[in-house]
PDB file of N, CA and C in Angstrom:
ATOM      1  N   UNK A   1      21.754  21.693 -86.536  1.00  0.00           N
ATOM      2  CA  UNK A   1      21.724  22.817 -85.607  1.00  0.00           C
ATOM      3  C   UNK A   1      23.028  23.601 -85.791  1.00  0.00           C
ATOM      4  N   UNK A   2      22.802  25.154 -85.784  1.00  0.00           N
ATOM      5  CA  UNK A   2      24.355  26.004 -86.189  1.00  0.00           C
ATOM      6  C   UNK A   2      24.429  25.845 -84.840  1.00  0.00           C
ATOM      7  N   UNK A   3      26.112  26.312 -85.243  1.00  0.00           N
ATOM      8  CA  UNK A   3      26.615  26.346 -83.793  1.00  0.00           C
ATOM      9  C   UNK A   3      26.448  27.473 -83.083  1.00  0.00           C
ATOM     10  N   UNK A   4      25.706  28.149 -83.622  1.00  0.00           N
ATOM     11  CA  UNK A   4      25.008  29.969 -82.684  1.00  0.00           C
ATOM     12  C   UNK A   4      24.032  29.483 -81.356  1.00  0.00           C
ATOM     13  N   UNK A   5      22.737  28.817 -82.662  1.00  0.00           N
ATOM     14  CA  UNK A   5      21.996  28.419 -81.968  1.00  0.00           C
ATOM     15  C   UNK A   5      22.015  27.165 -80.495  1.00  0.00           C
ATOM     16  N   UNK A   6      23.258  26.132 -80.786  1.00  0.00           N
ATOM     17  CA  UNK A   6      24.086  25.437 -79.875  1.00  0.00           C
ATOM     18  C   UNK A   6      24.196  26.510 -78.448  1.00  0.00           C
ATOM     19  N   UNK A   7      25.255  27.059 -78.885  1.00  0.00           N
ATOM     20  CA  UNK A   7      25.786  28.247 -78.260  1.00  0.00           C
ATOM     21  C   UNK A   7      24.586  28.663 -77.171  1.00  0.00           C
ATOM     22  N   UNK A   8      23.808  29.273 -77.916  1.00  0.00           N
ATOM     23  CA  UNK A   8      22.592  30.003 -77.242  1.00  0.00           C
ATOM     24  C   UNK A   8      21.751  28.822 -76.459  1.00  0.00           C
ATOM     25  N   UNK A   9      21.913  27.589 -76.986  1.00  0.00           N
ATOM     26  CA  UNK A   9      20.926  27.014 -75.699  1.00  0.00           C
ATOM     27  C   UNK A   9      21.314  26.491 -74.710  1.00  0.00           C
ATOM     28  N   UNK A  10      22.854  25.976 -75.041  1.00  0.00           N
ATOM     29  CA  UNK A  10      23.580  26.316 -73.868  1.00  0.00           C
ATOM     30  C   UNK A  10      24.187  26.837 -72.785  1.00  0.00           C
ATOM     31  N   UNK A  11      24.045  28.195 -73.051  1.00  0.00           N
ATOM     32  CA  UNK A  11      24.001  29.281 -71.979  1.00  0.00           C
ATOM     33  C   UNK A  11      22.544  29.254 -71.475  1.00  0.00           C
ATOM     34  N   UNK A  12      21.503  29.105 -72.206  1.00  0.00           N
ATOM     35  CA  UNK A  12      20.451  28.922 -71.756  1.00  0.00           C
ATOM     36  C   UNK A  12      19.795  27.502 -70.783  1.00  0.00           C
ATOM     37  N   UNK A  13      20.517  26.855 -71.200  1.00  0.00           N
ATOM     38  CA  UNK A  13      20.456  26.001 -70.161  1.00  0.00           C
ATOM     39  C   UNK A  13      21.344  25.948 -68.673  1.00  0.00           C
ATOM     40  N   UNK A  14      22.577  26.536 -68.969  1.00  0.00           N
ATOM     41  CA  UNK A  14      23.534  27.269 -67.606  1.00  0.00           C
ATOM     42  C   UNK A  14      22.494  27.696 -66.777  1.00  0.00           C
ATOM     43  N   UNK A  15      21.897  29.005 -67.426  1.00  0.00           N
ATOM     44  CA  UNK A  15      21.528  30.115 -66.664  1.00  0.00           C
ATOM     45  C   UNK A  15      20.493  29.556 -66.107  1.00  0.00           C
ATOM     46  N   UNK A  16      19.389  28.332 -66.499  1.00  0.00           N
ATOM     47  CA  UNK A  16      18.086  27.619 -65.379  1.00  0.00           C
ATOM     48  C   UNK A  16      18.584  27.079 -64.938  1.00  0.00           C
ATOM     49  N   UNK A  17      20.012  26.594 -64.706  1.00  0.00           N
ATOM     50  CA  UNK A  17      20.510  25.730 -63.781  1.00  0.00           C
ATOM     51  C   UNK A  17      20.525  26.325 -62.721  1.00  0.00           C
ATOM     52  N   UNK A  18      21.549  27.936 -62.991  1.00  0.00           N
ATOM     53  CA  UNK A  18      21.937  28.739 -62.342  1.00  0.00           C
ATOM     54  C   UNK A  18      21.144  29.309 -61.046  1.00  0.00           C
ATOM     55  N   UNK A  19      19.930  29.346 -61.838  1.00  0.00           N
ATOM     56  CA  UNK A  19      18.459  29.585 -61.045  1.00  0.00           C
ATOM     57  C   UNK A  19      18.311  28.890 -60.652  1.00  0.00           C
ATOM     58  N   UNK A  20      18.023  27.461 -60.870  1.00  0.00           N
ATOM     59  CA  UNK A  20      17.444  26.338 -59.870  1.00  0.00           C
ATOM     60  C   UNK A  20      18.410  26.172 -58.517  1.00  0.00           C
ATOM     61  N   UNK A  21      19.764  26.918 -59.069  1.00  0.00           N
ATOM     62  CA  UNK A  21      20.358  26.552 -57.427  1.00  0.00           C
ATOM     63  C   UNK A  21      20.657  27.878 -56.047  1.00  0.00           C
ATOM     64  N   UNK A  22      20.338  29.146 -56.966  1.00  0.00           N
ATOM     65  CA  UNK A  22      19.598  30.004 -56.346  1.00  0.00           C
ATOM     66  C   UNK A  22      18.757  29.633 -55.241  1.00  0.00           C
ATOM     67  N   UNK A  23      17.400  29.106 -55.960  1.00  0.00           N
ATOM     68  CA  UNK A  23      16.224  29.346 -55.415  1.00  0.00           C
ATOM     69  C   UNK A  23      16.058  27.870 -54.476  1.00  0.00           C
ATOM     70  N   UNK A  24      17.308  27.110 -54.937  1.00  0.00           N
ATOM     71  CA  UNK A  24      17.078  25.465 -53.774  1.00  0.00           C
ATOM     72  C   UNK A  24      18.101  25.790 -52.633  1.00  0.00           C
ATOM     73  N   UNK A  25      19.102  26.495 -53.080  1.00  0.00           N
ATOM     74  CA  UNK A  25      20.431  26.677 -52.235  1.00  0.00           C
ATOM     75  C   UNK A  25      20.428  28.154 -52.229  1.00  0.00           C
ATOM     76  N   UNK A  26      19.913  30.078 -51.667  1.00  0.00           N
ATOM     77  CA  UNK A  26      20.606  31.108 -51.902  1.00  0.00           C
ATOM     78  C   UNK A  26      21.854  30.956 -50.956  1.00  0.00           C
ATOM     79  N   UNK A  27      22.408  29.780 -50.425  1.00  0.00           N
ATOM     80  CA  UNK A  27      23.668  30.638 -49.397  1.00  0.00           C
ATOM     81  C   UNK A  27      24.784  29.685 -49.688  1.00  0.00           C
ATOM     82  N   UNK A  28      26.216  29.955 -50.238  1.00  0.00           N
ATOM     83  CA  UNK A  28      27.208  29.168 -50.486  1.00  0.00           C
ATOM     84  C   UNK A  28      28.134  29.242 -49.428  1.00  0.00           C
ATOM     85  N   UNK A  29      29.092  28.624 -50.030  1.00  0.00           N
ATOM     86  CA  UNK A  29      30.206  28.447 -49.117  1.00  0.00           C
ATOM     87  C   UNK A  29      30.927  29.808 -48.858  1.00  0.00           C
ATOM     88  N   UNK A  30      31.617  30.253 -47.931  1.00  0.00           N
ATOM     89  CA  UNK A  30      32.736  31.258 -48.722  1.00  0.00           C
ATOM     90  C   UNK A  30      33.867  31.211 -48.849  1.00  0.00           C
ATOM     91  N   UNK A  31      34.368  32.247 -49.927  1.00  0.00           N
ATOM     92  CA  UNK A  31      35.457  31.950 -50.784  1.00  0.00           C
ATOM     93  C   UNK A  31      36.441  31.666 -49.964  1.00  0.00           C
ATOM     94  N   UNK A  32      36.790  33.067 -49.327  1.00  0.00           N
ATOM     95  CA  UNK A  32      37.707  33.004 -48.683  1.00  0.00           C
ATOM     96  C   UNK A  32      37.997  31.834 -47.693  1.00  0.00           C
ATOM     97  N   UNK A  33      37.134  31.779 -46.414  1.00  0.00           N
ATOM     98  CA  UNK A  33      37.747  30.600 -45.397  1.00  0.00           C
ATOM     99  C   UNK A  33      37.067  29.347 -45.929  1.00  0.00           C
ATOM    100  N   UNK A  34      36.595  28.896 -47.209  1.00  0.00           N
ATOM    101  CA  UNK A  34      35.744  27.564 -47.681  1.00  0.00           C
ATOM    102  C   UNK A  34      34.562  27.262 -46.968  1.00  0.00           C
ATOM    103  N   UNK A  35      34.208  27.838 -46.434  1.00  0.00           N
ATOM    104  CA  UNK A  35      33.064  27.195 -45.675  1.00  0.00           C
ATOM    105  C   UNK A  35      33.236  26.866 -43.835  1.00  0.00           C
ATOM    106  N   UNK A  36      34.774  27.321 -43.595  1.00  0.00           N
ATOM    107  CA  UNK A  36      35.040  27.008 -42.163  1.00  0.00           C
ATOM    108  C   UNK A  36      34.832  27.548 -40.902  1.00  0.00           C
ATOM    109  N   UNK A  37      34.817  29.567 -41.586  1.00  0.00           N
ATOM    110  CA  UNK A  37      34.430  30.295 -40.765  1.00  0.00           C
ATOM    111  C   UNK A  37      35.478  30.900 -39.936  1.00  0.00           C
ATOM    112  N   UNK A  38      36.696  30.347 -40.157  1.00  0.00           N
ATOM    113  CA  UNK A  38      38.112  30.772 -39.681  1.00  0.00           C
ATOM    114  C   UNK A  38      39.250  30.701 -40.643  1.00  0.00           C
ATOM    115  N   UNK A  39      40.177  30.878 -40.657  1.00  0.00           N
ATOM    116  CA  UNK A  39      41.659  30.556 -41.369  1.00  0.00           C
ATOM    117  C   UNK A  39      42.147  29.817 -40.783  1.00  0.00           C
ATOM    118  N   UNK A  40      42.434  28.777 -41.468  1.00  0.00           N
ATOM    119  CA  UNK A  40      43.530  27.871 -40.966  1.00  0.00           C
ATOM    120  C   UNK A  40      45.325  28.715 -40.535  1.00  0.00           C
ATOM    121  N   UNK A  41      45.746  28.205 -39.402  1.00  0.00           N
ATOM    122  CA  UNK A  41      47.024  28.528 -38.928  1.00  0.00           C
ATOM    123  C   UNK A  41      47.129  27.738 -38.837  1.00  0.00           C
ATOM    124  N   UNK A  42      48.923  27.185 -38.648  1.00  0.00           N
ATOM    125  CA  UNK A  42      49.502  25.877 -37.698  1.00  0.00           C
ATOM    126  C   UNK A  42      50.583  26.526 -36.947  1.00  0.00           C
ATOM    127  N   UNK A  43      50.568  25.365 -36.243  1.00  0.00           N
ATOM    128  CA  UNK A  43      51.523  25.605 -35.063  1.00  0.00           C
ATOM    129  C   UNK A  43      52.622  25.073 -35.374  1.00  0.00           C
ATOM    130  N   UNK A  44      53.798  25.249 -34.120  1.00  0.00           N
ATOM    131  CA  UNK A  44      55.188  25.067 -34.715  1.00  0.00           C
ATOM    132  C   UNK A  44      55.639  23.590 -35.227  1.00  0.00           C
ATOM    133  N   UNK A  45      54.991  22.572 -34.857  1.00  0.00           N
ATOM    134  CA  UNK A  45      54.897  21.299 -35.443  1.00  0.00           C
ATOM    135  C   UNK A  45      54.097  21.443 -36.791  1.00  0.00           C
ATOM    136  N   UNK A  46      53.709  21.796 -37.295  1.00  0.00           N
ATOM    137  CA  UNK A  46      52.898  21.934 -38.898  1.00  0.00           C
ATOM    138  C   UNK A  46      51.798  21.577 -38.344  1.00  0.00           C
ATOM    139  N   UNK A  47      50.638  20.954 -37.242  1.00  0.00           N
ATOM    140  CA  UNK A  47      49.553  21.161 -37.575  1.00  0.00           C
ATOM    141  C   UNK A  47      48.515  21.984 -37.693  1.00  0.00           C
ATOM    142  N   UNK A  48      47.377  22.062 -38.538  1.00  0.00           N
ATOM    143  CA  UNK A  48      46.671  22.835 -38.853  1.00  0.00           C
ATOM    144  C   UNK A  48      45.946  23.117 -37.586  1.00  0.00           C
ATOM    145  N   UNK A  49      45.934  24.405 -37.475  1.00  0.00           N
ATOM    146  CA  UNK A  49      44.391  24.722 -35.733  1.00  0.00           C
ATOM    147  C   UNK A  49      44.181  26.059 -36.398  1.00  0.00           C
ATOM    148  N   UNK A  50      42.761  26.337 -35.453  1.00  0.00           N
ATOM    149  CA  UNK A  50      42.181  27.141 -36.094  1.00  0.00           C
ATOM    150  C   UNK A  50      42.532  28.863 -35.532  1.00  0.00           C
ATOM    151  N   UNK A  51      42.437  29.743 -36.917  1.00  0.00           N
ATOM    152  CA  UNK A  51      43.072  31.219 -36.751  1.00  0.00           C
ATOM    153  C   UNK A  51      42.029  31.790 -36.094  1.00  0.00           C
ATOM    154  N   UNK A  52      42.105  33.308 -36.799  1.00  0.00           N
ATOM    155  CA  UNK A  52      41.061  34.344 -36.674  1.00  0.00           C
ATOM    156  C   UNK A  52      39.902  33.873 -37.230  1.00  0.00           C
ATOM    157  N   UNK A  53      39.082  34.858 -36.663  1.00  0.00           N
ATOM    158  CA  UNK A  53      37.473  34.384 -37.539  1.00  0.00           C
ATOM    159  C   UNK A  53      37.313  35.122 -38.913  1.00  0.00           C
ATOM    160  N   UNK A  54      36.606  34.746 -39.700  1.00  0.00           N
ATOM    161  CA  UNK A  54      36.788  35.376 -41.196  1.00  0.00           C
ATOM    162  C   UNK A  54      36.021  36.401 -40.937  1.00  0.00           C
ATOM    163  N   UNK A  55      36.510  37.495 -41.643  1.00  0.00           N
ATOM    164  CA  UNK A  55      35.644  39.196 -41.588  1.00  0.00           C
ATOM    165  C   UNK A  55      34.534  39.252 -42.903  1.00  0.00           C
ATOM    166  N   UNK A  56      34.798  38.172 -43.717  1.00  0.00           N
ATOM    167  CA  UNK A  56      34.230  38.242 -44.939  1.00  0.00           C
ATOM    168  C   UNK A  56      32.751  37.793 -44.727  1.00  0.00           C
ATOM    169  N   UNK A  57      32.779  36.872 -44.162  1.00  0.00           N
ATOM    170  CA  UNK A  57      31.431  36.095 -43.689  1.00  0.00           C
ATOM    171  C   UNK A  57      31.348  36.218 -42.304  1.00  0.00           C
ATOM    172  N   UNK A  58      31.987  36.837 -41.483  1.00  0.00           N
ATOM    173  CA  UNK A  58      31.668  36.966 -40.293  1.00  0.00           C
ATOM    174  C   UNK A  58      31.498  35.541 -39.312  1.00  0.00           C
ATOM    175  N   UNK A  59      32.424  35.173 -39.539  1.00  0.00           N
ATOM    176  CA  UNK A  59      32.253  33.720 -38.855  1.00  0.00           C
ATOM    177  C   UNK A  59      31.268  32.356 -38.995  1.00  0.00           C
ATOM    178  N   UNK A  60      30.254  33.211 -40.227  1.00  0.00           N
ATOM    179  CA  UNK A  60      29.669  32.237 -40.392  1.00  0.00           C
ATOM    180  C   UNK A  60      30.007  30.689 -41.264  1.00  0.00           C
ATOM    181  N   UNK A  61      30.926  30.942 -41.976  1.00  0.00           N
ATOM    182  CA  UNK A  61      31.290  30.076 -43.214  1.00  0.00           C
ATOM    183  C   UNK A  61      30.186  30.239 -44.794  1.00  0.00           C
ATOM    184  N   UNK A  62      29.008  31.327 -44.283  1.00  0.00           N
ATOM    185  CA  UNK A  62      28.648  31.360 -45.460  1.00  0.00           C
ATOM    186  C   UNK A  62      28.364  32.487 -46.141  1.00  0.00           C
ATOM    187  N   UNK A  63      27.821  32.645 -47.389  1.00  0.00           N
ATOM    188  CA  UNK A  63      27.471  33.738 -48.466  1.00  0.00           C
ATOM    189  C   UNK A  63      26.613  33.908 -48.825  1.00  0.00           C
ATOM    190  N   UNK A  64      25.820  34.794 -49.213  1.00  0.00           N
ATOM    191  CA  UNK A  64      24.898  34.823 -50.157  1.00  0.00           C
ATOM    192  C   UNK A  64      25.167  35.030 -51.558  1.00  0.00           C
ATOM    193  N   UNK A  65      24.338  33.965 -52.744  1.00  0.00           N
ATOM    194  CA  UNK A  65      25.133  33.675 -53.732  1.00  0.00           C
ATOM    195  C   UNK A  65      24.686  35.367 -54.813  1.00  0.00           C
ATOM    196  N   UNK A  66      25.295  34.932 -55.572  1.00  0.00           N
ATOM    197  CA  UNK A  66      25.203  36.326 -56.262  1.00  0.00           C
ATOM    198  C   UNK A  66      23.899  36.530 -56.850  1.00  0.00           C
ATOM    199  N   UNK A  67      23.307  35.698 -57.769  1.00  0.00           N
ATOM    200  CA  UNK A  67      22.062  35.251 -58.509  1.00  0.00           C
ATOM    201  C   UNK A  67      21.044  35.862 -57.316  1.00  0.00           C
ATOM    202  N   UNK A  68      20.891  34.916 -56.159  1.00  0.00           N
ATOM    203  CA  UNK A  68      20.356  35.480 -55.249  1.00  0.00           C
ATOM    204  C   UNK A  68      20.283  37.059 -54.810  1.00  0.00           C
ATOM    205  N   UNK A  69      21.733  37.764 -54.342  1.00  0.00           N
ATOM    206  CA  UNK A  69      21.558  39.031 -54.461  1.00  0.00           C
ATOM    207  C   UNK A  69      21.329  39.858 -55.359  1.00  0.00           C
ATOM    208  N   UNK A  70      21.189  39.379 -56.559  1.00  0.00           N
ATOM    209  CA  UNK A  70      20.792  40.398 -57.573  1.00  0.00           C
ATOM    210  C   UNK A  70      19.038  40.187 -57.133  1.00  0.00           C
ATOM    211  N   UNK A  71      18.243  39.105 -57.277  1.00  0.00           N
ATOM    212  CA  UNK A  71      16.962  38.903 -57.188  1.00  0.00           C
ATOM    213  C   UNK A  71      16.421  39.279 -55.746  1.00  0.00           C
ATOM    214  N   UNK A  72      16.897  39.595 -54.473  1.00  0.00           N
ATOM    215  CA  UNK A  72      16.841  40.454 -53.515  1.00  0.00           C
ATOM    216  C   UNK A  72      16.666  41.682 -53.519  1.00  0.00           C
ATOM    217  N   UNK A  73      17.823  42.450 -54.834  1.00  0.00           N
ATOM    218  CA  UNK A  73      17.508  43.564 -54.492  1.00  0.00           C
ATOM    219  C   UNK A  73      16.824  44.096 -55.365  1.00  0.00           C
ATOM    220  N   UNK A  74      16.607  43.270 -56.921  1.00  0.00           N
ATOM    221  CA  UNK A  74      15.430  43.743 -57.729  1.00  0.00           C
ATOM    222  C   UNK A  74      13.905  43.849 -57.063  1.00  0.00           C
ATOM    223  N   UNK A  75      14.027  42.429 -56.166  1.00  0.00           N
ATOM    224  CA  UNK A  75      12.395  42.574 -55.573  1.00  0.00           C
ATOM    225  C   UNK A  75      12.117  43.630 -54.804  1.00  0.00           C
ATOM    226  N   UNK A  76      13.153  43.908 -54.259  1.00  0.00           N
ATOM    227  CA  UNK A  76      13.096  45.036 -53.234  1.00  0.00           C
ATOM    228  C   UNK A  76      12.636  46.358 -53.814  1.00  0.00           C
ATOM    229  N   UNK A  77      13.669  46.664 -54.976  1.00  0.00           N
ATOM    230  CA  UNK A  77      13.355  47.923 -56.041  1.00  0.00           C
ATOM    231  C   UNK A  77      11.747  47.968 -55.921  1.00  0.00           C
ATOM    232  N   UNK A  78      11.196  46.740 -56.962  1.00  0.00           N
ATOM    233  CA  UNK A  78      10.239  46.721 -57.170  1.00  0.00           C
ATOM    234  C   UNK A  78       9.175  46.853 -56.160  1.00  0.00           C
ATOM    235  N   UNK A  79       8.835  46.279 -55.111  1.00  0.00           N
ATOM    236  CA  UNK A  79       7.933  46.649 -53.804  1.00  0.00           C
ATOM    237  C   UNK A  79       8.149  48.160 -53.693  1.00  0.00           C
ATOM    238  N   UNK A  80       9.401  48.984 -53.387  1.00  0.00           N
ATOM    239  CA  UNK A  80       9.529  50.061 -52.937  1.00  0.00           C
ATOM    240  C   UNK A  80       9.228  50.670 -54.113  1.00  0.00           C
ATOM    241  N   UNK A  81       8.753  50.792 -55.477  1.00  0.00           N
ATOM    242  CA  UNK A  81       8.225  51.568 -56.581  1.00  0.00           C
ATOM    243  C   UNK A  81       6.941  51.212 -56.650  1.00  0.00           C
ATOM    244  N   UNK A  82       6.087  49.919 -55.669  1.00  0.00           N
ATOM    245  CA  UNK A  82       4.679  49.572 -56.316  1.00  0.00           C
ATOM    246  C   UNK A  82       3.824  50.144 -55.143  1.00  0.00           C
ATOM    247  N   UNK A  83       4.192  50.312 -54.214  1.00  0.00           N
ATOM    248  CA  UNK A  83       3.651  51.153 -53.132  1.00  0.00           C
ATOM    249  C   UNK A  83       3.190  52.552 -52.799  1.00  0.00           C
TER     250      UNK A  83
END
């Protein structure tokens, strides 16, 4: 096997992964607060308590993954052109 063809089925195998966790999982963590939904602050002793709420996710701790939003808004395209 060249190493092109390597190459190529290995991205090809990424990318059904990529999909399979799309379509089992569309909502991740987010980047910013990890999944917490706030920022960590501490107080004047160093422990960690919790900040503001994240603006990114809106307090939720989560995302919608990208894979997912691309296939959201293609379907969407598509309905709104088959109508």
């Amino acid at each position: 096997m060249t190493p092109a063809l390597l190459a190529i089925a290995c991205l090809f195998a990424v990318t059904l992964g990529y999909i399979g966790r799309c379509m089992a999982s569309p909502f991740g963590d987010c980047r910013k607060c990890h999944g917490r939904g706030y920022a960590l602050k501490t107080d004047r002793r160093g422990r960690p308590k919790p900040g503001k709420d994240c603006r990114r996710c809106h307090a939720t701790g989560k995302r919608i993954r990208v894979g997912r939003w691309l296939y959201n808004r293609l379907s969407r395209t598509y309905r709104a052109g088959t109508r």
